[in-house]
C-alpha atoms as a PDB file:
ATOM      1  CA  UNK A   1      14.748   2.196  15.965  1.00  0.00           C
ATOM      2  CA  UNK A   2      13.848   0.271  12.533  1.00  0.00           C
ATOM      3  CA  UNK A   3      14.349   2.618   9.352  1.00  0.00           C
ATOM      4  CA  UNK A   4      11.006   1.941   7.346  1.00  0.00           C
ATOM      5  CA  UNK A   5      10.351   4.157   4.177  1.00  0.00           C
ATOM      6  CA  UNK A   6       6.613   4.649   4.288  1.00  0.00           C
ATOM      7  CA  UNK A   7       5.194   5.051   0.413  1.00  0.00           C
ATOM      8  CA  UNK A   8       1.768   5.318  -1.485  1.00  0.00           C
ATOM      9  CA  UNK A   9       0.894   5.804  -5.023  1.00  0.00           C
ATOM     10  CA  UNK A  10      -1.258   7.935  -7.326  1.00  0.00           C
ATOM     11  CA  UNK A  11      -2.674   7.716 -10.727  1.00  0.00           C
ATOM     12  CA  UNK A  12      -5.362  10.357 -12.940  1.00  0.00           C
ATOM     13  CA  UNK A  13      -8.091   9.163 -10.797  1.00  0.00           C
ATOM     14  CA  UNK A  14      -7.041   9.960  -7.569  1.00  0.00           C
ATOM     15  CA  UNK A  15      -3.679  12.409  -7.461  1.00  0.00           C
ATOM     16  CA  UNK A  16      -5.628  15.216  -6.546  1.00  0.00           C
ATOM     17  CA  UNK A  17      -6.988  13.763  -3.557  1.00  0.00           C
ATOM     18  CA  UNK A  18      -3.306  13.082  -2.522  1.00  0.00           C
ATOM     19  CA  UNK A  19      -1.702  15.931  -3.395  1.00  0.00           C
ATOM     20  CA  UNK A  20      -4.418  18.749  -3.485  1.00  0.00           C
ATOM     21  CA  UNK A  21      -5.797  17.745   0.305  1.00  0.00           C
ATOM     22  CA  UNK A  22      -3.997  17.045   3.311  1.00  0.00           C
ATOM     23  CA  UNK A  23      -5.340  13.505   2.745  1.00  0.00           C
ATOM     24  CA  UNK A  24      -1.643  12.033   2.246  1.00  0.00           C
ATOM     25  CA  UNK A  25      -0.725  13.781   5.626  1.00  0.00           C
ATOM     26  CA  UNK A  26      -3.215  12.396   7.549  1.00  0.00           C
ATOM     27  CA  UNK A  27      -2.224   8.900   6.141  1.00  0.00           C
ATOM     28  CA  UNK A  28       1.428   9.261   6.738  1.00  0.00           C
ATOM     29  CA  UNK A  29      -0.115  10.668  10.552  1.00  0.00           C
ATOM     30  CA  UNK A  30      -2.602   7.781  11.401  1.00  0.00           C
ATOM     31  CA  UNK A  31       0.618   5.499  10.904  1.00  0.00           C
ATOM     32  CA  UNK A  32       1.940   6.862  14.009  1.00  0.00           C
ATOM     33  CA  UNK A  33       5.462   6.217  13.487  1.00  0.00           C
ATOM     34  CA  UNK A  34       8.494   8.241  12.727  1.00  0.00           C
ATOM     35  CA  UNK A  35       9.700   7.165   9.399  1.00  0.00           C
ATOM     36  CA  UNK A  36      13.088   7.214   7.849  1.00  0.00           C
ATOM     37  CA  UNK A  37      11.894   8.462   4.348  1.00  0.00           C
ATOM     38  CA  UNK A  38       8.516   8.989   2.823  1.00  0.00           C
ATOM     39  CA  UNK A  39       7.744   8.545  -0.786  1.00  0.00           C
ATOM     40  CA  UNK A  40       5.516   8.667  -3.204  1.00  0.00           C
ATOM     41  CA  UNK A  41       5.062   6.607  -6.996  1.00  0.00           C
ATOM     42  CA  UNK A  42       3.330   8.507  -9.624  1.00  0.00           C
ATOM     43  CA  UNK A  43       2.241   6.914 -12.625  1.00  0.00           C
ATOM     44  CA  UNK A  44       0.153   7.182 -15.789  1.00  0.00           C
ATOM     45  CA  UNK A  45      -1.352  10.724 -15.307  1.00  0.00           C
ATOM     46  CA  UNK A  46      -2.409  12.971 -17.756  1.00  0.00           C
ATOM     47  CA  UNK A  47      -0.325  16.177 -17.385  1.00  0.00           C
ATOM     48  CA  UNK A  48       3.411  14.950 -15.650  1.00  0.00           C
ATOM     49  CA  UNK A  49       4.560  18.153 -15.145  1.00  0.00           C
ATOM     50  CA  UNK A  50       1.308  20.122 -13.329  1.00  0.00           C
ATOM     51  CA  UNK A  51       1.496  16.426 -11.051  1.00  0.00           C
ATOM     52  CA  UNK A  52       5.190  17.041 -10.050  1.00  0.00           C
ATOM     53  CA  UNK A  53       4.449  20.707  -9.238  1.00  0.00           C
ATOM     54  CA  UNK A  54       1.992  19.957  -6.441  1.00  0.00           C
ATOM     55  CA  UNK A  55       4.446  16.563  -5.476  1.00  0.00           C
ATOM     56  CA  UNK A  56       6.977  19.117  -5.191  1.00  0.00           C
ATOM     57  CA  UNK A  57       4.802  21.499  -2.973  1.00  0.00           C
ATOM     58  CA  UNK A  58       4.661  18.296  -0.842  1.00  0.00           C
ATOM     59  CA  UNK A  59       8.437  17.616  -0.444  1.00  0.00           C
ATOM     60  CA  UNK A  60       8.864  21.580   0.278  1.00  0.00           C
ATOM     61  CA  UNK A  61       6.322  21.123   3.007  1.00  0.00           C
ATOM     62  CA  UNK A  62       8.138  18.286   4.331  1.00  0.00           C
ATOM     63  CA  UNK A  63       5.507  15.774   3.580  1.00  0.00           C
ATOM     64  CA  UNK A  64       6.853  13.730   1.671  1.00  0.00           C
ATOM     65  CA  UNK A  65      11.132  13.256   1.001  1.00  0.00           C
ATOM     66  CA  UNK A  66      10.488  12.037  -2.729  1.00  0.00           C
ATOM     67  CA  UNK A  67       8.404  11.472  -5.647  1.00  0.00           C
ATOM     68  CA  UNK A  68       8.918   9.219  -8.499  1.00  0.00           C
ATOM     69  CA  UNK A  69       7.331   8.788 -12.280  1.00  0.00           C
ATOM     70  CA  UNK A  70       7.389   4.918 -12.813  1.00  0.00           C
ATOM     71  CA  UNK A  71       7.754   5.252 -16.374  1.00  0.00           C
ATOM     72  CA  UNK A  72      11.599   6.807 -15.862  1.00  0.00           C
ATOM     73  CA  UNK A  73      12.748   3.620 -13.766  1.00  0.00           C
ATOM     74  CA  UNK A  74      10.406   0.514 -14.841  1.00  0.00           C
ATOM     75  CA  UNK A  75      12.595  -0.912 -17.242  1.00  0.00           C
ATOM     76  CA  UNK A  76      15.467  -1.250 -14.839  1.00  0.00           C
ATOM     77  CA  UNK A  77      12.671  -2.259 -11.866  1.00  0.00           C
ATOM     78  CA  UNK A  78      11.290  -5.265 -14.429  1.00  0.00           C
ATOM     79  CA  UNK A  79      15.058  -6.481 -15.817  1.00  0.00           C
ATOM     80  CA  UNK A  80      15.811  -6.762 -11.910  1.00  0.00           C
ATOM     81  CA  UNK A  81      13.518  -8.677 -11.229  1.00  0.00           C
ATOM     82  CA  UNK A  82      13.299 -10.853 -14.234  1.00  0.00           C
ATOM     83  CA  UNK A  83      10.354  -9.468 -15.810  1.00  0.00           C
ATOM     84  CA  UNK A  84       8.790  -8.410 -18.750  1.00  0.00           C
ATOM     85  CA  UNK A  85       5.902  -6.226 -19.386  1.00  0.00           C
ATOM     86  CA  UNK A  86       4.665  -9.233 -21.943  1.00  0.00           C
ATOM     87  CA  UNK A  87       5.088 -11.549 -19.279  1.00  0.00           C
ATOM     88  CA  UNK A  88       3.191  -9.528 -16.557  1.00  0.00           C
ATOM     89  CA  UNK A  89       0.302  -8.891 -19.524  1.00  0.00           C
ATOM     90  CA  UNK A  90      -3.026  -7.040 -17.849  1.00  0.00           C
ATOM     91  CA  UNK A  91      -1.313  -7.410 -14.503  1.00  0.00           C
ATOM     92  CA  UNK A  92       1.086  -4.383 -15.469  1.00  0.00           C
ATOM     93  CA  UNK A  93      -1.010  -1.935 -14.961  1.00  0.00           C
ATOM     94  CA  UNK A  94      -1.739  -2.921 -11.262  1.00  0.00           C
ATOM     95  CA  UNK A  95       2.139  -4.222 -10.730  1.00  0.00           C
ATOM     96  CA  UNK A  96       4.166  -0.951 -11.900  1.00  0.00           C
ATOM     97  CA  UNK A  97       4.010   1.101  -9.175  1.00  0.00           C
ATOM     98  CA  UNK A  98       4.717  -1.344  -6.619  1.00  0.00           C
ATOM     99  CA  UNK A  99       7.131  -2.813  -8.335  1.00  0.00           C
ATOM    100  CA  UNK A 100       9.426   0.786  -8.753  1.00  0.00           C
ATOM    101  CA  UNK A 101       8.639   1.642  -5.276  1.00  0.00           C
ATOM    102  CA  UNK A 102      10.399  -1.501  -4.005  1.00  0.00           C
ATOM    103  CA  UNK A 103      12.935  -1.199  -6.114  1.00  0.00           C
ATOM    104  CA  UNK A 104      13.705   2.374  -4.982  1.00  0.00           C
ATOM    105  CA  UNK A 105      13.155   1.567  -1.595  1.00  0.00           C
ATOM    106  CA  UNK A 106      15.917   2.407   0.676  1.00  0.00           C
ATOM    107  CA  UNK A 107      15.160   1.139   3.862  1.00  0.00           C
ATOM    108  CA  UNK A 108      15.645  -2.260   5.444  1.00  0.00           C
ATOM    109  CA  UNK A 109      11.498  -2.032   5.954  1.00  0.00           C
ATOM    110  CA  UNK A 110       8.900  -1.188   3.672  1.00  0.00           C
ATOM    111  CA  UNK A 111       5.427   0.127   4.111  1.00  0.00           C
ATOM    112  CA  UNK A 112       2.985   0.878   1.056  1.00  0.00           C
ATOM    113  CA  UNK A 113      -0.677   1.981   1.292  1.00  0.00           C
ATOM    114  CA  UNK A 114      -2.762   2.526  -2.086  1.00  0.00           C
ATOM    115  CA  UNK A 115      -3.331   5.462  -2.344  1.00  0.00           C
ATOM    116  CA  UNK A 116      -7.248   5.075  -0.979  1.00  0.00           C
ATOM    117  CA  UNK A 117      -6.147   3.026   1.825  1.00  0.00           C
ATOM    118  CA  UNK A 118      -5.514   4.503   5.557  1.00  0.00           C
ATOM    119  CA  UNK A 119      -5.236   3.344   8.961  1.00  0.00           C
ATOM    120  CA  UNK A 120      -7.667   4.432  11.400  1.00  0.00           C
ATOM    121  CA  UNK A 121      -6.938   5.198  15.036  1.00  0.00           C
ATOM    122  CA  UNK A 122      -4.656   3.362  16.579  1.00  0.00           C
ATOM    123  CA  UNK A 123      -5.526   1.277  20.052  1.00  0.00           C
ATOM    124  CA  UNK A 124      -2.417  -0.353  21.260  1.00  0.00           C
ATOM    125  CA  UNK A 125       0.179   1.465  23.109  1.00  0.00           C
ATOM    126  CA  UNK A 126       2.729  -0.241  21.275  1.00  0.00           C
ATOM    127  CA  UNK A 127       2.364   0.794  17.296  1.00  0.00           C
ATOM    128  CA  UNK A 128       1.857  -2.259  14.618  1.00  0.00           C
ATOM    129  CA  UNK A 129       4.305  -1.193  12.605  1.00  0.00           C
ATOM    130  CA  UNK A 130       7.389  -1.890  15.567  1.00  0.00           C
ATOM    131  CA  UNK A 131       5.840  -4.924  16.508  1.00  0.00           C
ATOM    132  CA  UNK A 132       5.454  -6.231  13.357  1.00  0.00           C
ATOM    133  CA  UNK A 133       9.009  -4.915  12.364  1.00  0.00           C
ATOM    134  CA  UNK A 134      10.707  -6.755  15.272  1.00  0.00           C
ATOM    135  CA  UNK A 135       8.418 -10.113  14.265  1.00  0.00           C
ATOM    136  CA  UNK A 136       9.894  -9.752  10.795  1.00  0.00           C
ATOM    137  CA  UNK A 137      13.423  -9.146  12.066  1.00  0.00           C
ATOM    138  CA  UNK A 138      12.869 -12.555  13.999  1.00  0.00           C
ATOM    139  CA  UNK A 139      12.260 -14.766  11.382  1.00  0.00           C
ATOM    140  CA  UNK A 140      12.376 -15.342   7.886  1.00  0.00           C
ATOM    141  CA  UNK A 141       9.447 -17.286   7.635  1.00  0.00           C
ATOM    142  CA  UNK A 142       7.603 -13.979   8.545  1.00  0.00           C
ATOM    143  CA  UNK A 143       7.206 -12.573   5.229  1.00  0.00           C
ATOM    144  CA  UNK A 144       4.692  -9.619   5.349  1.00  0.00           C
ATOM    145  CA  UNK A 145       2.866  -7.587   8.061  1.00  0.00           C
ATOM    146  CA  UNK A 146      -0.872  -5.673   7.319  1.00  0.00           C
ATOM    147  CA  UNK A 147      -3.340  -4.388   9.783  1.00  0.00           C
ATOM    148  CA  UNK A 148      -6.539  -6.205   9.382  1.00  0.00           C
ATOM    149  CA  UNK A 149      -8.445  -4.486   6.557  1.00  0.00           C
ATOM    150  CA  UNK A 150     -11.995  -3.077   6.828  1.00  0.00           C
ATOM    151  CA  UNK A 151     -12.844  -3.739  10.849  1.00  0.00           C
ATOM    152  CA  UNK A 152     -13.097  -8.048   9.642  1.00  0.00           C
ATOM    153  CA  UNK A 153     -11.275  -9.163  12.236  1.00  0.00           C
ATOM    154  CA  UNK A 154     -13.434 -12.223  11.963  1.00  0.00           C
ATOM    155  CA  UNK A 155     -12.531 -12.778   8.580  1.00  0.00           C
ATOM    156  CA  UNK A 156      -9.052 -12.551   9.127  1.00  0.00           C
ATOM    157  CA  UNK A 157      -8.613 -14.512  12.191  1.00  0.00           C
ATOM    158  CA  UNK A 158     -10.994 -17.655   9.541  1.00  0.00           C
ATOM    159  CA  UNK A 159      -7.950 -17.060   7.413  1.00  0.00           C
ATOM    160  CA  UNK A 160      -5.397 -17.507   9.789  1.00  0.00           C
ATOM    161  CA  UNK A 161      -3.966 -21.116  11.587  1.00  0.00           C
ATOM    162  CA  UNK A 162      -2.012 -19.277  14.743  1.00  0.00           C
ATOM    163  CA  UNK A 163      -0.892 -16.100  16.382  1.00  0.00           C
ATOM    164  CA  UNK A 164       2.050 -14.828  18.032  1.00  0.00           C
ATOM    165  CA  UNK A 165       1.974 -11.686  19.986  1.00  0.00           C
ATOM    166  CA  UNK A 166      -0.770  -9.344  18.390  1.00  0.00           C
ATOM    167  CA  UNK A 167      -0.733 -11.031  15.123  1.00  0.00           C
ATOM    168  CA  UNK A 168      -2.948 -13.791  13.386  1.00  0.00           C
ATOM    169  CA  UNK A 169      -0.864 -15.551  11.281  1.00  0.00           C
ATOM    170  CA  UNK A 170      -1.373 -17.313   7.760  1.00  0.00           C
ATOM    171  CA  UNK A 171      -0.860 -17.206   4.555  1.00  0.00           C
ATOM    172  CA  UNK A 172      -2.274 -14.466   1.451  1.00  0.00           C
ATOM    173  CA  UNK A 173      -0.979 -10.780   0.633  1.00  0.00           C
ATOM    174  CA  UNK A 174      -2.655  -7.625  -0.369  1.00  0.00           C
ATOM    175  CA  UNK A 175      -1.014  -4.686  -2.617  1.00  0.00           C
ATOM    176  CA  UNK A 176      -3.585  -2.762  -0.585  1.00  0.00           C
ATOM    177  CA  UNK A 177      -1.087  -2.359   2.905  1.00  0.00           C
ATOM    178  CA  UNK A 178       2.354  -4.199   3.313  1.00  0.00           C
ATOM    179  CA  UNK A 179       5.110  -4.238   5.200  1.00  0.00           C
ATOM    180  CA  UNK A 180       7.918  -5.770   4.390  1.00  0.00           C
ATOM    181  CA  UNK A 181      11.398  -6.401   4.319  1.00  0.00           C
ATOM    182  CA  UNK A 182      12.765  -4.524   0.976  1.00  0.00           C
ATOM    183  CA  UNK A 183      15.577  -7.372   0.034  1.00  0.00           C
ATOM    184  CA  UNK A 184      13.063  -9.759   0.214  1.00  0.00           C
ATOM    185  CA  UNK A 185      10.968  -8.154  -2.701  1.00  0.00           C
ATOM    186  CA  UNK A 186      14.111  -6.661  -4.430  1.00  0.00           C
ATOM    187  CA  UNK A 187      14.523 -10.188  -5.391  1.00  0.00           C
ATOM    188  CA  UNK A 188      13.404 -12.287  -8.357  1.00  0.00           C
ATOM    189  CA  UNK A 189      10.561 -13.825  -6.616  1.00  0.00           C
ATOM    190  CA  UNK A 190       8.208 -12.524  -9.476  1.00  0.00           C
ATOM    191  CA  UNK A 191       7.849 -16.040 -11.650  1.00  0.00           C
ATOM    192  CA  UNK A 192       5.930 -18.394  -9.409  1.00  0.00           C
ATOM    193  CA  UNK A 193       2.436 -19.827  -9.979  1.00  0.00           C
ATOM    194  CA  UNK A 194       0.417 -21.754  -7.173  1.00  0.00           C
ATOM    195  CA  UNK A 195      -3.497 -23.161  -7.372  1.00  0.00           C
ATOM    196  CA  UNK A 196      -4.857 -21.717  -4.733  1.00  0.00           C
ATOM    197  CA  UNK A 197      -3.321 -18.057  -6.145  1.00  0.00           C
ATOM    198  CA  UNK A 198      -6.055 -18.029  -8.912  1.00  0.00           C
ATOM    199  CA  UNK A 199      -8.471 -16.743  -6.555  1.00  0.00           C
ATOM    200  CA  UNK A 200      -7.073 -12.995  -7.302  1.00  0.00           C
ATOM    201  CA  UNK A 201      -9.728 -11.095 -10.377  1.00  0.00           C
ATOM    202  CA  UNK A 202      -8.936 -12.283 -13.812  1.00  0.00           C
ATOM    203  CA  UNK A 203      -8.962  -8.940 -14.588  1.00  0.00           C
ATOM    204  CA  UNK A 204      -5.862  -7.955 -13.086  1.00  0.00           C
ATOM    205  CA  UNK A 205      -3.822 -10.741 -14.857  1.00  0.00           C
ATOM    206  CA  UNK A 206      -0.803 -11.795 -13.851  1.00  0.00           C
ATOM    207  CA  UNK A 207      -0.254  -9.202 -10.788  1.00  0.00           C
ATOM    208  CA  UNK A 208       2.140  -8.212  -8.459  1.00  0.00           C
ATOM    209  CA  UNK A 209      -0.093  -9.556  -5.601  1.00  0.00           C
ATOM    210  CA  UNK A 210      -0.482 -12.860  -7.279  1.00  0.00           C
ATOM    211  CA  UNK A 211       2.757 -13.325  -7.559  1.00  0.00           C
ATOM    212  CA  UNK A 212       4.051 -12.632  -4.570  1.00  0.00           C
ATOM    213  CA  UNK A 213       1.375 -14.885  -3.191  1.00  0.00           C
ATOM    214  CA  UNK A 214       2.177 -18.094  -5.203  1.00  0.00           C
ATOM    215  CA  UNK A 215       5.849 -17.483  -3.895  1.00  0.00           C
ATOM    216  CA  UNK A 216       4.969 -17.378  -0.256  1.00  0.00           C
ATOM    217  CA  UNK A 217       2.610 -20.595  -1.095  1.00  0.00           C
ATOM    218  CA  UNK A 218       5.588 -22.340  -2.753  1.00  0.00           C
ATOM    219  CA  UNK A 219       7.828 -21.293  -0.086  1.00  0.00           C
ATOM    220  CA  UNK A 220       5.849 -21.447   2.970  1.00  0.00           C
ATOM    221  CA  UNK A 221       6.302 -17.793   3.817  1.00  0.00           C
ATOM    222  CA  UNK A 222       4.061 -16.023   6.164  1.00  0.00           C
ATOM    223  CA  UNK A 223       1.786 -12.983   6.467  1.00  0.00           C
ATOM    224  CA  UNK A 224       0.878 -11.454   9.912  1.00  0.00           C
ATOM    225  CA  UNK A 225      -2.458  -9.653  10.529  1.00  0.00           C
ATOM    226  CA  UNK A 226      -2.953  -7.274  13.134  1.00  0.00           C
ATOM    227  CA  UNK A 227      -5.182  -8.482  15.572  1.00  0.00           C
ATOM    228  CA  UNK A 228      -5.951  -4.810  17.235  1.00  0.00           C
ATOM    229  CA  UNK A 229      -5.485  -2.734  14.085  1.00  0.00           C
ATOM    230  CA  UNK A 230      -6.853  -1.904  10.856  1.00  0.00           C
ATOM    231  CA  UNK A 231      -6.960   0.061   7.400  1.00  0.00           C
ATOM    232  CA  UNK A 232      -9.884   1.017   5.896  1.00  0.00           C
ATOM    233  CA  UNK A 233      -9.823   0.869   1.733  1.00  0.00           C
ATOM    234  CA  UNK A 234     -12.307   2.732  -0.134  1.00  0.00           C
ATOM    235  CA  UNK A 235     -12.277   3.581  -4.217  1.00  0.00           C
ATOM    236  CA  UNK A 236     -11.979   6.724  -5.067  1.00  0.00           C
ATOM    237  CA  UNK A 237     -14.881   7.447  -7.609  1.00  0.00           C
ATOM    238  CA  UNK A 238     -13.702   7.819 -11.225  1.00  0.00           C
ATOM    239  CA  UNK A 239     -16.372  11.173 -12.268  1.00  0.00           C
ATOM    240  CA  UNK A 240     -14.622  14.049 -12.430  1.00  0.00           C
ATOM    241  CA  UNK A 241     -17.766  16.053 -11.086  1.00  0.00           C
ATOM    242  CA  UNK A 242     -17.663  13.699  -8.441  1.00  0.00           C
ATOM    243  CA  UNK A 243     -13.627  14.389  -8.201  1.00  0.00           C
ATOM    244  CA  UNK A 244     -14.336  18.242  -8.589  1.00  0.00           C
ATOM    245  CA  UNK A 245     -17.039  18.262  -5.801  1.00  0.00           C
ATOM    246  CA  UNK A 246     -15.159  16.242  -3.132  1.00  0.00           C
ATOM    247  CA  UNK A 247     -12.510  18.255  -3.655  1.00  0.00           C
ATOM    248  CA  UNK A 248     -14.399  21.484  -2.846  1.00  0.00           C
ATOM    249  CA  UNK A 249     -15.652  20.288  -0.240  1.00  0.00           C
ATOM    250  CA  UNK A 250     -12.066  18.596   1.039  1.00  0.00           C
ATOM    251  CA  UNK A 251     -10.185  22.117   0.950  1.00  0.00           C
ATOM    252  CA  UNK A 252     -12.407  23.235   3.926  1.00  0.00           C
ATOM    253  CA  UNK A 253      -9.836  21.956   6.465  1.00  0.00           C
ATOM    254  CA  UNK A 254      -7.738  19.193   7.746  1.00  0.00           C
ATOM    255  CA  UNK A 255     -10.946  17.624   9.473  1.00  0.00           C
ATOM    256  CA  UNK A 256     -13.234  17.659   7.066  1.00  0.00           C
ATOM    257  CA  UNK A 257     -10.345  15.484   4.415  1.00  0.00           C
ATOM    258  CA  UNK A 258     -10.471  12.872   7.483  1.00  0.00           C
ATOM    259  CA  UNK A 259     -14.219  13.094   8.134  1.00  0.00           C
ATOM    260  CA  UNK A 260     -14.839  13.031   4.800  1.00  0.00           C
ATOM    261  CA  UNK A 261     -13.232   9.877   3.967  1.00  0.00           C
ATOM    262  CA  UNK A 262     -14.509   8.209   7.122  1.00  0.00           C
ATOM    263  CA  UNK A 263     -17.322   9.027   6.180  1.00  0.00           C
ATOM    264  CA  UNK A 264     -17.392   7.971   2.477  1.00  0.00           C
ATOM    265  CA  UNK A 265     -16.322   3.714   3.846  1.00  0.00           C
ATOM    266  CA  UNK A 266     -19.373   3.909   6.920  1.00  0.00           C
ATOM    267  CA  UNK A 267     -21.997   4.514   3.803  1.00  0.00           C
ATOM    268  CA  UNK A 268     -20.281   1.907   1.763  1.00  0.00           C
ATOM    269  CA  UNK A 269     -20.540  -0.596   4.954  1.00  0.00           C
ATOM    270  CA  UNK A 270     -24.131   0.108   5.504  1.00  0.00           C
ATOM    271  CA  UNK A 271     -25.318   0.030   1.467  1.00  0.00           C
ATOM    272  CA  UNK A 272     -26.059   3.726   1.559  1.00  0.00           C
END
């Protein structure tokens, strides 16, 4: 048995979703595997304290073991790992959470989801997450594990050179799903740049998944894809009318949260 902490994230945009709906059940659920703690990273939200009452209503349901603000361990996450919030610039914002969850992580294994990311239904007998865990355990080269994202299995067996088991294997990372081995990304492997890196959005600066691709680059570390598995990511919509009405509608029952979301990534496939 592999102890894997199992964590997502939430911001003022979407923390409702999470922690108002059974939504962050139903992605701990879908994962199918009996994880050694759960937490969750909470960060730049407009009223801290009404958040950590409904986080809290999650740990006393058993949801969830923890929850963590990333303003009240950042500084100790970033001098670890030889940063600086200058030297991150607009990638901050989209490195700070992952970067404290790591860094709290207690496991040898490490799974994060965004917070709008979730696997679907799972088709092998034999869960992703072992497989992928014992793959990891084999080899050091093995530096990440994801299920494919979005149903393109096409486009991530083009981005692969090989497979092993029920894995395509290649290089590239996503802070969308990971899993990983915590030491690995407890280290200072922050401070690398690599060409072919620059394909992540300008916007996002000098990210945490930029990063940690130019190191695997420079070091010839590897990601594994799920070749039977996969995650669908969907953006929450930023209206609050939008966030109010999706919310009514989500507190009709457990079903409706997962239909609803389903539902929500099949229009965005088809243009609707």
């Amino acid at each position: 048995m592999f102890e894997i902490t199992f964590e997502t994230k939430c911001y003022e945009n979407d923390w409702e979703y999470l922690l108002k709906t059974s939504h962050l059940e139903h992605m701990i659920a879908a994962c199918q595997t009996p994880f050694t703690f759960r937490q969750l990273i909470i960060n730049n939200v407009a009223a801290p304290e009404t958040v950590a009452h409904y986080a809290q209503k999650k740990v006393d349901a058993g949801v969830i073991d923890a929850f963590y603000f990333v303003d009240d361990y950042i500084a100790d996450a970033l001098k670890a790992y030889g940063l600086t919030r200058e030297a991150l610039g607009k990638g901050y914002y989209y490195s700070c959470s992952e970067l404290v969850g790591i860094y709290l992580s207690k496991t040898k294994f490490h799974l994060h989801f965004s917070g709008d990311a979730f696997m679907v239904a799972a088709k092998s007998p034999v869960g992703w997450i072992t497989e992928a865990c014992r793959l990891l355990d084999s080899d050091p080269q093995y530096f990440v594990a994801n299920p494919t994202w979005n149903y393109r299995f096409d486009k991530a067996k083009q981005e692969s050179f090989g497979h092993i088991g029920n894995f395509y294997v290649g290089y590239g990372f996503s802070d969308q799903c990971y899993l990983i081995r915590a030491a690995d990304f407890q280290a200072p492997i922050y401070g690398y740049e690599h060409e072919l890196s620059a394909r992540y959005p300008a916007y996002g600066g000098e990210l945490f998944e930029k990063r940690v691709d130019a190191y695997m680059r420079t070091h010839q570390r590897l990601r594994l894809v799920s070749t039977t598995e996969t995650y669908i990511h969907r953006n929450f919509r930023k209206s609050k009318l939008y966030r109010r009405m999706a919310l009514w509608w989500l507190g009709h029952g457990t079903r409706d949260v997962w239909r609803f979301f389903r539902l929500a990534y099949y229009k965005h496939r088809r243009g609707i």
